[in-house]
C-alpha atoms as a PDB file:
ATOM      1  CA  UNK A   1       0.000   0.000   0.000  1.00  0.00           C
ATOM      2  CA  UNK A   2       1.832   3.001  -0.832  1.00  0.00           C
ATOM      3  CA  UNK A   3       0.633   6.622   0.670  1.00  0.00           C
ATOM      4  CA  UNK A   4       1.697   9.801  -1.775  1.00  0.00           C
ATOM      5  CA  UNK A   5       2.484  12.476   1.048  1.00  0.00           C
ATOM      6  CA  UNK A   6       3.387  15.994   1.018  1.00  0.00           C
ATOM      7  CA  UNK A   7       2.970  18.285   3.835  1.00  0.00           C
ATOM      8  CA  UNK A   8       0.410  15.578   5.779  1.00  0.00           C
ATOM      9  CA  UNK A   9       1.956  15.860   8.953  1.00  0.00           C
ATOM     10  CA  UNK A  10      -1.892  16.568  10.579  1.00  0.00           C
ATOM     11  CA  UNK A  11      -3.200  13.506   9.288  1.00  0.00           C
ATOM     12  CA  UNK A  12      -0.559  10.783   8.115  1.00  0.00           C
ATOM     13  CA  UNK A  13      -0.466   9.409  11.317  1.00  0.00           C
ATOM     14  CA  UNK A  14      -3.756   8.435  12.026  1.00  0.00           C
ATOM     15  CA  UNK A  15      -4.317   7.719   8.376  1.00  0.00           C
ATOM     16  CA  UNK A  16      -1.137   4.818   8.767  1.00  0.00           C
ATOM     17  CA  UNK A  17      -2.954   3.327  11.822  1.00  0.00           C
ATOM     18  CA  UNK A  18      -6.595   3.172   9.861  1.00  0.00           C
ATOM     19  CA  UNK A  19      -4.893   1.524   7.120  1.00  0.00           C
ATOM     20  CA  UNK A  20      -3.188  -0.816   8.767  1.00  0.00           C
ATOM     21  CA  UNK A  21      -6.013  -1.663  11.135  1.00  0.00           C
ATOM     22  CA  UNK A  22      -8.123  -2.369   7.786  1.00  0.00           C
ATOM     23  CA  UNK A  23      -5.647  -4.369   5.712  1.00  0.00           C
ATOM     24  CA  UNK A  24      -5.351  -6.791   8.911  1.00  0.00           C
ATOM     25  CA  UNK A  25      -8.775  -7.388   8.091  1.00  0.00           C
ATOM     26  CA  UNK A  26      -8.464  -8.549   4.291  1.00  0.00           C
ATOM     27  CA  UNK A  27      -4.831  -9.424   4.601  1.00  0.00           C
ATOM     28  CA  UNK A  28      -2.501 -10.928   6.678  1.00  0.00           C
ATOM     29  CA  UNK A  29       0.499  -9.959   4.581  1.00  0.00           C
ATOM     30  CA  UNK A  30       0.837  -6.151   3.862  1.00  0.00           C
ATOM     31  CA  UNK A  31       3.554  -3.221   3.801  1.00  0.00           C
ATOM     32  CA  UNK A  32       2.780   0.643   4.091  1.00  0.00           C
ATOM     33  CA  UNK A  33       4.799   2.848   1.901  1.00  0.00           C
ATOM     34  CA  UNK A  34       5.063   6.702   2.811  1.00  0.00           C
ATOM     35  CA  UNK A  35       5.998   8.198  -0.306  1.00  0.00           C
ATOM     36  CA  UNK A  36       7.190  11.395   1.007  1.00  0.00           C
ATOM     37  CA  UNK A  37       7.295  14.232  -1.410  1.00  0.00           C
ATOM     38  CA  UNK A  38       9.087  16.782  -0.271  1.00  0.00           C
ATOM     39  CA  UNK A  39       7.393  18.178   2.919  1.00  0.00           C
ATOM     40  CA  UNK A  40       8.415  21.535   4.415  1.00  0.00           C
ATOM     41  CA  UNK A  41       5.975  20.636   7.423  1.00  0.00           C
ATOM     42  CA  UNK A  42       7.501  17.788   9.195  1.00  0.00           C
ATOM     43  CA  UNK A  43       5.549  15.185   7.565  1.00  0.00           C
ATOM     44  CA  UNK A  44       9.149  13.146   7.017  1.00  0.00           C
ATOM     45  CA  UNK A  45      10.001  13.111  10.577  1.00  0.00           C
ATOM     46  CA  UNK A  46       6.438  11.874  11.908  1.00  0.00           C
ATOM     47  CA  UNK A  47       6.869   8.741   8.703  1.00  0.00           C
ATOM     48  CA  UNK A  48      10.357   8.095   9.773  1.00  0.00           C
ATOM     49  CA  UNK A  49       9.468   7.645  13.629  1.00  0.00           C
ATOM     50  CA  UNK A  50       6.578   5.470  12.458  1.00  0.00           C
ATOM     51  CA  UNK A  51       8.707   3.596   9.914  1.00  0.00           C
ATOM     52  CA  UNK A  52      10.655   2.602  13.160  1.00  0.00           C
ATOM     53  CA  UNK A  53       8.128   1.765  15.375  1.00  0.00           C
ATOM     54  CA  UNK A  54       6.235  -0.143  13.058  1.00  0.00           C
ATOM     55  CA  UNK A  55       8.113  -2.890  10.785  1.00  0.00           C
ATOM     56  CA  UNK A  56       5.628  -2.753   8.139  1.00  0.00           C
ATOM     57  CA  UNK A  57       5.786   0.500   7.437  1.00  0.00           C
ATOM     58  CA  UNK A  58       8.457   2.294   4.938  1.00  0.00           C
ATOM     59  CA  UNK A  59       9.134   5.643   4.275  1.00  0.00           C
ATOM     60  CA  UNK A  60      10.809   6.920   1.017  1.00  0.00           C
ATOM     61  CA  UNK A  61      11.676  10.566   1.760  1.00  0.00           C
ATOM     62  CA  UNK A  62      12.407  12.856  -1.106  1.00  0.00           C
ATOM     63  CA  UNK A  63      15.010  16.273  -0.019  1.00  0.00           C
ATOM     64  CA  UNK A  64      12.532  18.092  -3.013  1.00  0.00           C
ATOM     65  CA  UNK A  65       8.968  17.903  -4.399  1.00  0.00           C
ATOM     66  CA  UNK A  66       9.290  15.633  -7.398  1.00  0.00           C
ATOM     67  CA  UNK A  67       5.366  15.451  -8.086  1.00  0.00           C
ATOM     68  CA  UNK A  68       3.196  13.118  -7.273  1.00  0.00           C
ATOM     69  CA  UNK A  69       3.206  10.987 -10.176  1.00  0.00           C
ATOM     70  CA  UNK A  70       7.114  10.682  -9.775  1.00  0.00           C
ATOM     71  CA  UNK A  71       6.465   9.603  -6.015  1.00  0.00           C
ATOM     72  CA  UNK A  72       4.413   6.980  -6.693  1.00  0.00           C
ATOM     73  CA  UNK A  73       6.604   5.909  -9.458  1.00  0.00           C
ATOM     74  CA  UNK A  74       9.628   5.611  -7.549  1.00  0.00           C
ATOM     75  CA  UNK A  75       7.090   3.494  -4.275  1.00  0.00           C
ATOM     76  CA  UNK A  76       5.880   0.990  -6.703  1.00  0.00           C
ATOM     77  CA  UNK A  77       9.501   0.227  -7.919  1.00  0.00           C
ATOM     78  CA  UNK A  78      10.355  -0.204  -4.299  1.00  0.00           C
ATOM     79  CA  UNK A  79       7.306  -2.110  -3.055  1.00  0.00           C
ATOM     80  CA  UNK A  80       7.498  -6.376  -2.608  1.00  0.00           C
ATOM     81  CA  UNK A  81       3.732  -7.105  -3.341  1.00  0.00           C
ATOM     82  CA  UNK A  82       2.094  -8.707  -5.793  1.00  0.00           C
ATOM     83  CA  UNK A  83      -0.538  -6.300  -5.454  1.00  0.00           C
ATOM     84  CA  UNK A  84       0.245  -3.115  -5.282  1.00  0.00           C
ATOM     85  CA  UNK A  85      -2.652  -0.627  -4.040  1.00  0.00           C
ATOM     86  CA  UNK A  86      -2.428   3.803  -3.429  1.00  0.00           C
ATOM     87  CA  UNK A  87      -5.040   5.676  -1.637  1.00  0.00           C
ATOM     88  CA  UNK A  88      -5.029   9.307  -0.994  1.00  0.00           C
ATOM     89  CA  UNK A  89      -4.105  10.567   2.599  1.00  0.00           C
ATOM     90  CA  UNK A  90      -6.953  11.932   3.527  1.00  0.00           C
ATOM     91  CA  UNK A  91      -8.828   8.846   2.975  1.00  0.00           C
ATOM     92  CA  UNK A  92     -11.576  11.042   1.165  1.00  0.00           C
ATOM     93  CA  UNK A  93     -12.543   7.436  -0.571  1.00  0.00           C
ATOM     94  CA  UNK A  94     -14.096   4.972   2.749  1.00  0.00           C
ATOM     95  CA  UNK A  95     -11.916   2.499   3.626  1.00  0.00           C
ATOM     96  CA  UNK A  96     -15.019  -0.276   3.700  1.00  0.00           C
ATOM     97  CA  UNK A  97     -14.131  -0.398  -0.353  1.00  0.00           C
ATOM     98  CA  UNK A  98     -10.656  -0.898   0.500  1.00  0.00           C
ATOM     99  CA  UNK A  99     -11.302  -4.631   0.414  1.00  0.00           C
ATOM    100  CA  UNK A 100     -13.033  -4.917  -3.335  1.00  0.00           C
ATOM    101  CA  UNK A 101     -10.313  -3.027  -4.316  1.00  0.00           C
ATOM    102  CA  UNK A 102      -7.749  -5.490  -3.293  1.00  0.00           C
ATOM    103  CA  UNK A 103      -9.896  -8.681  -4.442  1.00  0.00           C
ATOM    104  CA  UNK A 104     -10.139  -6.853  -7.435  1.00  0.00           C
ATOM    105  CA  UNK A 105      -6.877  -7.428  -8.383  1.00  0.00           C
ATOM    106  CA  UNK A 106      -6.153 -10.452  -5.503  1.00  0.00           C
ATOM    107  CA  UNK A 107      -9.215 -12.743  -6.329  1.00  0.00           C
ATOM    108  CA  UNK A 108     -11.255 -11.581  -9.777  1.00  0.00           C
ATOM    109  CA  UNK A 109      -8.524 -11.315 -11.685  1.00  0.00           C
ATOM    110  CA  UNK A 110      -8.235  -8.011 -13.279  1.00  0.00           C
ATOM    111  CA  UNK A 111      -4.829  -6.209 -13.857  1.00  0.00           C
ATOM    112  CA  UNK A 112      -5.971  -2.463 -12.594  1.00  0.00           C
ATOM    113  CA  UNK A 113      -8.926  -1.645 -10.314  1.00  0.00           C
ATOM    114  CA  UNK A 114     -10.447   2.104  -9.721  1.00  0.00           C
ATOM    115  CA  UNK A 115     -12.769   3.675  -7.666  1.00  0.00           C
ATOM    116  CA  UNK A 116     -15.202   6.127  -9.194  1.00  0.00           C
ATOM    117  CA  UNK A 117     -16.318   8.939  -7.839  1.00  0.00           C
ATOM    118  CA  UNK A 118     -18.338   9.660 -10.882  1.00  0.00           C
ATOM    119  CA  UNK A 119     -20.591   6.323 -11.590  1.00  0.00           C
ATOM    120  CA  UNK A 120     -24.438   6.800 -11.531  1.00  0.00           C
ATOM    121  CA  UNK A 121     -24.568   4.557  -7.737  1.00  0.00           C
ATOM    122  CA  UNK A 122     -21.306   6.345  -6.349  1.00  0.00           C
ATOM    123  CA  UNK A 123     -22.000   8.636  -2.932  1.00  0.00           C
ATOM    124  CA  UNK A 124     -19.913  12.024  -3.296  1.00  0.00           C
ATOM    125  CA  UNK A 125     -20.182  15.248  -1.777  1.00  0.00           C
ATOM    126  CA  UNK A 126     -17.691  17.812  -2.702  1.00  0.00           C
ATOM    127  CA  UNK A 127     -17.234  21.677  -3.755  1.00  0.00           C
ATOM    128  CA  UNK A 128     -19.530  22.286  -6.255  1.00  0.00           C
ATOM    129  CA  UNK A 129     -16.830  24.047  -8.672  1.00  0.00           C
ATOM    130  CA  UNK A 130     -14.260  21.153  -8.341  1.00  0.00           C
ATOM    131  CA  UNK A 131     -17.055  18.695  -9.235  1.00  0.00           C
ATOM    132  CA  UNK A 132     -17.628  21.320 -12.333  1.00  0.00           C
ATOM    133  CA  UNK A 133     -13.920  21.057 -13.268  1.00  0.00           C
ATOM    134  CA  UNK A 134     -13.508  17.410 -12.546  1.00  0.00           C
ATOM    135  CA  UNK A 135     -16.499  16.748 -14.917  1.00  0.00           C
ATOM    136  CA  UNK A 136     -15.503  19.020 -17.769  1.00  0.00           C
ATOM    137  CA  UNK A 137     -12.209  16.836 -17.293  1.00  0.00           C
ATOM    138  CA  UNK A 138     -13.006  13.197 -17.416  1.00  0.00           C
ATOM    139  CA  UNK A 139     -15.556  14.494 -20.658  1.00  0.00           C
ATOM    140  CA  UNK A 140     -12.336  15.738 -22.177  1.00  0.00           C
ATOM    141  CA  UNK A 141     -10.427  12.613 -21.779  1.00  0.00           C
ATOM    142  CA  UNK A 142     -13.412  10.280 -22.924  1.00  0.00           C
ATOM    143  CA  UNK A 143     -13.552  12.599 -26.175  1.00  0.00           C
ATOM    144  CA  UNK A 144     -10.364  12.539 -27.174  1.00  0.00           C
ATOM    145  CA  UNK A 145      -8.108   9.847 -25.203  1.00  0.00           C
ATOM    146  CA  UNK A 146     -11.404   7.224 -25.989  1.00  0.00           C
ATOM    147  CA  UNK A 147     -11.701   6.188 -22.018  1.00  0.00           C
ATOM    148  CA  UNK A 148     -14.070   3.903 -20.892  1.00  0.00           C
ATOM    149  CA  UNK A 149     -13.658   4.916 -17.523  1.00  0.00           C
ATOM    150  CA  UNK A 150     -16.157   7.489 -15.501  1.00  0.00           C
ATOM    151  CA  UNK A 151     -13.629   8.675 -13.648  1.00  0.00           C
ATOM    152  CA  UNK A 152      -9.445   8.726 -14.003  1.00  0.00           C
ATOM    153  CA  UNK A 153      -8.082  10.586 -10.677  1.00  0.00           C
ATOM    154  CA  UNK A 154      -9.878   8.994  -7.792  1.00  0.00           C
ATOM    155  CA  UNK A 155      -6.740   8.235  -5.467  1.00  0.00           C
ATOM    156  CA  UNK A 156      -7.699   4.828  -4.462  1.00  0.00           C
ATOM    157  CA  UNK A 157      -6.780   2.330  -7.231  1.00  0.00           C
ATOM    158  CA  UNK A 158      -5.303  -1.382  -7.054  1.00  0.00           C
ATOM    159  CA  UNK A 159      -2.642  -3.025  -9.959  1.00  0.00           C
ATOM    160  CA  UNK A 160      -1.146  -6.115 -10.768  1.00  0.00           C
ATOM    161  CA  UNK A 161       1.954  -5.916 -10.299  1.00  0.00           C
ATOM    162  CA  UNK A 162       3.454  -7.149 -13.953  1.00  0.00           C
ATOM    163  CA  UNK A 163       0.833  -5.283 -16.008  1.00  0.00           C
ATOM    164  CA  UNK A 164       1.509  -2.100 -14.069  1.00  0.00           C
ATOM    165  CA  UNK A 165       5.454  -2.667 -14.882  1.00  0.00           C
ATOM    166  CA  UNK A 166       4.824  -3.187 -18.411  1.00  0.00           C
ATOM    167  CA  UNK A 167       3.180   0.621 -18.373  1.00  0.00           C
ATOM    168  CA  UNK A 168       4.581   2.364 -15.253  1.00  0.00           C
ATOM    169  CA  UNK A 169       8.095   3.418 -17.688  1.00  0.00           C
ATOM    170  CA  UNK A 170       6.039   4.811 -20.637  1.00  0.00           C
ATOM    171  CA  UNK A 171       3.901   7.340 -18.193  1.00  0.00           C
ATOM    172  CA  UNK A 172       5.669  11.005 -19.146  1.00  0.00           C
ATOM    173  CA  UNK A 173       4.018  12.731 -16.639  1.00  0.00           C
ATOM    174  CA  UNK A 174       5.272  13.295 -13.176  1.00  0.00           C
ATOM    175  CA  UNK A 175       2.122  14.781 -11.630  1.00  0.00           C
ATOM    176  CA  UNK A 176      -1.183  14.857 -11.232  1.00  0.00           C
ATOM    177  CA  UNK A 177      -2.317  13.412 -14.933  1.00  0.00           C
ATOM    178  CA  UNK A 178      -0.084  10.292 -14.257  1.00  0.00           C
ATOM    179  CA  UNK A 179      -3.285   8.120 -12.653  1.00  0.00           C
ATOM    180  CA  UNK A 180      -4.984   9.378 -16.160  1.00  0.00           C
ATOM    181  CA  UNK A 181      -2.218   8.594 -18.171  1.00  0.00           C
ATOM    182  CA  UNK A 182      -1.857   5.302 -16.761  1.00  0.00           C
ATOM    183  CA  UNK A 183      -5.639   3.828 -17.152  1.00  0.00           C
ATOM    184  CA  UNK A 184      -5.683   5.687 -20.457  1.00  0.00           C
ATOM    185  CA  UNK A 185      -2.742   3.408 -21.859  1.00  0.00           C
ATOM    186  CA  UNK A 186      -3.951   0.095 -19.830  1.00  0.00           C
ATOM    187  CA  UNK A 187      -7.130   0.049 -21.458  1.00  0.00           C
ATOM    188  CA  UNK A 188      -5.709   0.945 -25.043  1.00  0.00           C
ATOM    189  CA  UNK A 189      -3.404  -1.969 -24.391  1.00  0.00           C
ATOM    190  CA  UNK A 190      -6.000  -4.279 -23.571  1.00  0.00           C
ATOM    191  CA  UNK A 191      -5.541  -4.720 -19.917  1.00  0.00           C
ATOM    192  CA  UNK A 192      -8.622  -5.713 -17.877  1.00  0.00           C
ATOM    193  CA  UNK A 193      -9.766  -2.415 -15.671  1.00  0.00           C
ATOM    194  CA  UNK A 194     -11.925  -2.418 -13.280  1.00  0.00           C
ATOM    195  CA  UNK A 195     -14.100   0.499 -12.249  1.00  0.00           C
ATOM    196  CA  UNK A 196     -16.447   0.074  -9.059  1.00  0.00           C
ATOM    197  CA  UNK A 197     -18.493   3.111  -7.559  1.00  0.00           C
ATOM    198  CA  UNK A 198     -17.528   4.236  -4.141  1.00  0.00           C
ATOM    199  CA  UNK A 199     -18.534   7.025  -1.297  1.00  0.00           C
ATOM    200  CA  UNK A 200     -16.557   9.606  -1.434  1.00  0.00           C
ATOM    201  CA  UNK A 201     -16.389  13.009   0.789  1.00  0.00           C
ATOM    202  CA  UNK A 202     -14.370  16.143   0.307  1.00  0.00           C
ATOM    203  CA  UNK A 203     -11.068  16.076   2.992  1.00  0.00           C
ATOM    204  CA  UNK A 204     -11.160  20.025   2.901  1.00  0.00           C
ATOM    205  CA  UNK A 205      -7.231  20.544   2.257  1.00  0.00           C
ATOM    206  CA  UNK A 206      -5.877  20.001  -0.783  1.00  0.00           C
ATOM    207  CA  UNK A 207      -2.590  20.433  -1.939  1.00  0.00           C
ATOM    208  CA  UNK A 208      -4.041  20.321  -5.856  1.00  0.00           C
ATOM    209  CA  UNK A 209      -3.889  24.353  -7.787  1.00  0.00           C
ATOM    210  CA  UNK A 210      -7.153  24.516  -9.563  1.00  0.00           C
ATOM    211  CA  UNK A 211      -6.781  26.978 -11.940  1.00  0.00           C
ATOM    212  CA  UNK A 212      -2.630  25.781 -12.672  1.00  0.00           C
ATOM    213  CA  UNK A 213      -3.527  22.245 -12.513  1.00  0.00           C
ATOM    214  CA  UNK A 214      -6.147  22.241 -14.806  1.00  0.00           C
ATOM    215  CA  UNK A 215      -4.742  24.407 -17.305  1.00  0.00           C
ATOM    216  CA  UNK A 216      -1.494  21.559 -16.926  1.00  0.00           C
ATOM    217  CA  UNK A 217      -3.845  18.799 -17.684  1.00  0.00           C
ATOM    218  CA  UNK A 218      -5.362  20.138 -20.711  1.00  0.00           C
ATOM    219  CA  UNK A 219      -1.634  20.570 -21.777  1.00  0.00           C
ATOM    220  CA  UNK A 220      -1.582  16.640 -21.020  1.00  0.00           C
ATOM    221  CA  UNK A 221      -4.240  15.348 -22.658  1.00  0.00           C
ATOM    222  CA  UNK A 222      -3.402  17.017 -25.805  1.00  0.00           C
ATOM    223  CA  UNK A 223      -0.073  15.240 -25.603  1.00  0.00           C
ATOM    224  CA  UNK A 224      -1.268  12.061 -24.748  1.00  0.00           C
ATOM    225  CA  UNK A 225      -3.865  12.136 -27.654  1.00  0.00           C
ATOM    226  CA  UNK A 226      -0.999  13.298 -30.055  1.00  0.00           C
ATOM    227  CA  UNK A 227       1.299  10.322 -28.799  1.00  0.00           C
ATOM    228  CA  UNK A 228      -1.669   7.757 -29.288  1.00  0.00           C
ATOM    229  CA  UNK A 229      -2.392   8.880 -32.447  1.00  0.00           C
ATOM    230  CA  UNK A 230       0.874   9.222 -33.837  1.00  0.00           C
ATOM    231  CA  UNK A 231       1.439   5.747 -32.383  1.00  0.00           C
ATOM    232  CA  UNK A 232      -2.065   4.399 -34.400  1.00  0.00           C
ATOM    233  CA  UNK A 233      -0.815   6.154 -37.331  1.00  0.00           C
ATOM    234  CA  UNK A 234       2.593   4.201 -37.332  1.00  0.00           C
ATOM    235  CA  UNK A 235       1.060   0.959 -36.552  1.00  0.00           C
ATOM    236  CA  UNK A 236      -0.770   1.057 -39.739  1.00  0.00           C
ATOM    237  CA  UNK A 237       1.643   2.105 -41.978  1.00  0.00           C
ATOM    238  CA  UNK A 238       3.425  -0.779 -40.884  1.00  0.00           C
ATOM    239  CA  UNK A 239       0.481  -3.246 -41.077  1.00  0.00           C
ATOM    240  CA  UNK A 240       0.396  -2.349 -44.709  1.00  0.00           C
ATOM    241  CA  UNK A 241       3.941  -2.620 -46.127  1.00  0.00           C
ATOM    242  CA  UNK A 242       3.748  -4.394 -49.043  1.00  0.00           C
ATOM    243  CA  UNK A 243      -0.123  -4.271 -49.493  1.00  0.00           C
ATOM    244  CA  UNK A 244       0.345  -3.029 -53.023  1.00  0.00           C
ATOM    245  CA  UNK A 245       3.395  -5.373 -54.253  1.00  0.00           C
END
């Protein structure tokens, strides 16, 4: 289970103990991983007292922000499971889905598992403008990236660990578009993605820059749909070498 953190050092406490306390209850096997980002708040030194108090917890400390895409790049690489989970700090997503998410993966067999925060049964309540912008995005990626998905940045998603290898390298983006990025290349590989509906509440903090991020992630999606296509594009022009001999 890895744990993206920057500047959590209200919360990342008790949010280690309610993890662990509910992954004793699906698992009896599991490792916490504090990706530390960074933190000007003394977030690292409350992860690396629990890191040594606790021996399944680990915390990868970073000296500067690298984003959070980066993070969790560099905590999968360093994680032992087979199944290899992330939920947000504030545990915005209820933990009582934490266990689909893992059998997801653990027991039904699919290579990457999502929450959704934006399926028809899901249970959400958050700022009416970020529920605006988070709309207007997901419509954006579904129009041009061809997603399946309702909903790419819910921070509570499950992989299997060899699929997720086979992607995690070709992800360019080191920040908040990376969980997009990523689902939006499993599925056009023909991975099997899960996406199950969740409840959901605002945490009120946020470390995300609405107006900077989503001007950034308009910037991504146009890059990713460029890459894809050019990608499509080359794939057929190879297909049909030597149609006309």
């Amino acid at each position: 289970m890895i744990l993206p953190a920057y500047n959590e050092v209200a919360r990342i406490e008790k949010t280690v103990n309610q993890t662990a306390e509910t992954l004793r209850e699906i698992t009896s096997s599991f490792e916490i991983i504090i990706a530390e980002d960074g933190s000007s708040d003394g977030t690292d030194r409350v992860a690396g007292k629990l890191a040594m108090e606790h021996n399944y917890v680990s915390h990868l400390h970073s000296d500067s922000r690298q984003g959070r895409g980066r993070a969790l790049n560099r905590a999968f690489k360093f994680a032992s499971g087979d199944v290899l989970c992330y939920i947000d700090v504030d545990l915005a997503t209820d933990m009582s889905h934490l266990k689909e998410l893992i059998e997801s993966i653990s027991v039904d067999g699919y290579d990457f598992a999502t929450g959704s925060r934006m399926m028809p049964q899901s249970n959400v309540k958050r700022p009416l403008k970020r529920g605006i912008a988070s709309r207007g995005f997901n419509f954006l990626v579904h129009t041009f990236l061809h997603s399946k998905l309702y909903d790419h940045q819910c921070g509570f998603k499950a992989f299997k660990k060899d699929p997720l290898f086979k992607l995690i390298d070709q992800v360019q983006d080191e920040h908040w578009f990376w969980d997009t990025e990523l689902m939006v290349l499993a599925q056009s590989r023909g991975f099997k993605v899960k996406e199950f509906p969740v409840v959901w509440r605002h945490g009120g903090t946020t470390t995300v820059n609405l107006k900077r991020d989503v001007i950034d992630m308009g910037s991504q999606i146009f890059r990713l749909w460029w890459s894809l296509n050019r990608q499509s594009k080359k794939k057929k022009e190879k297909s049909c070498e030597g149609c006309f001999e």
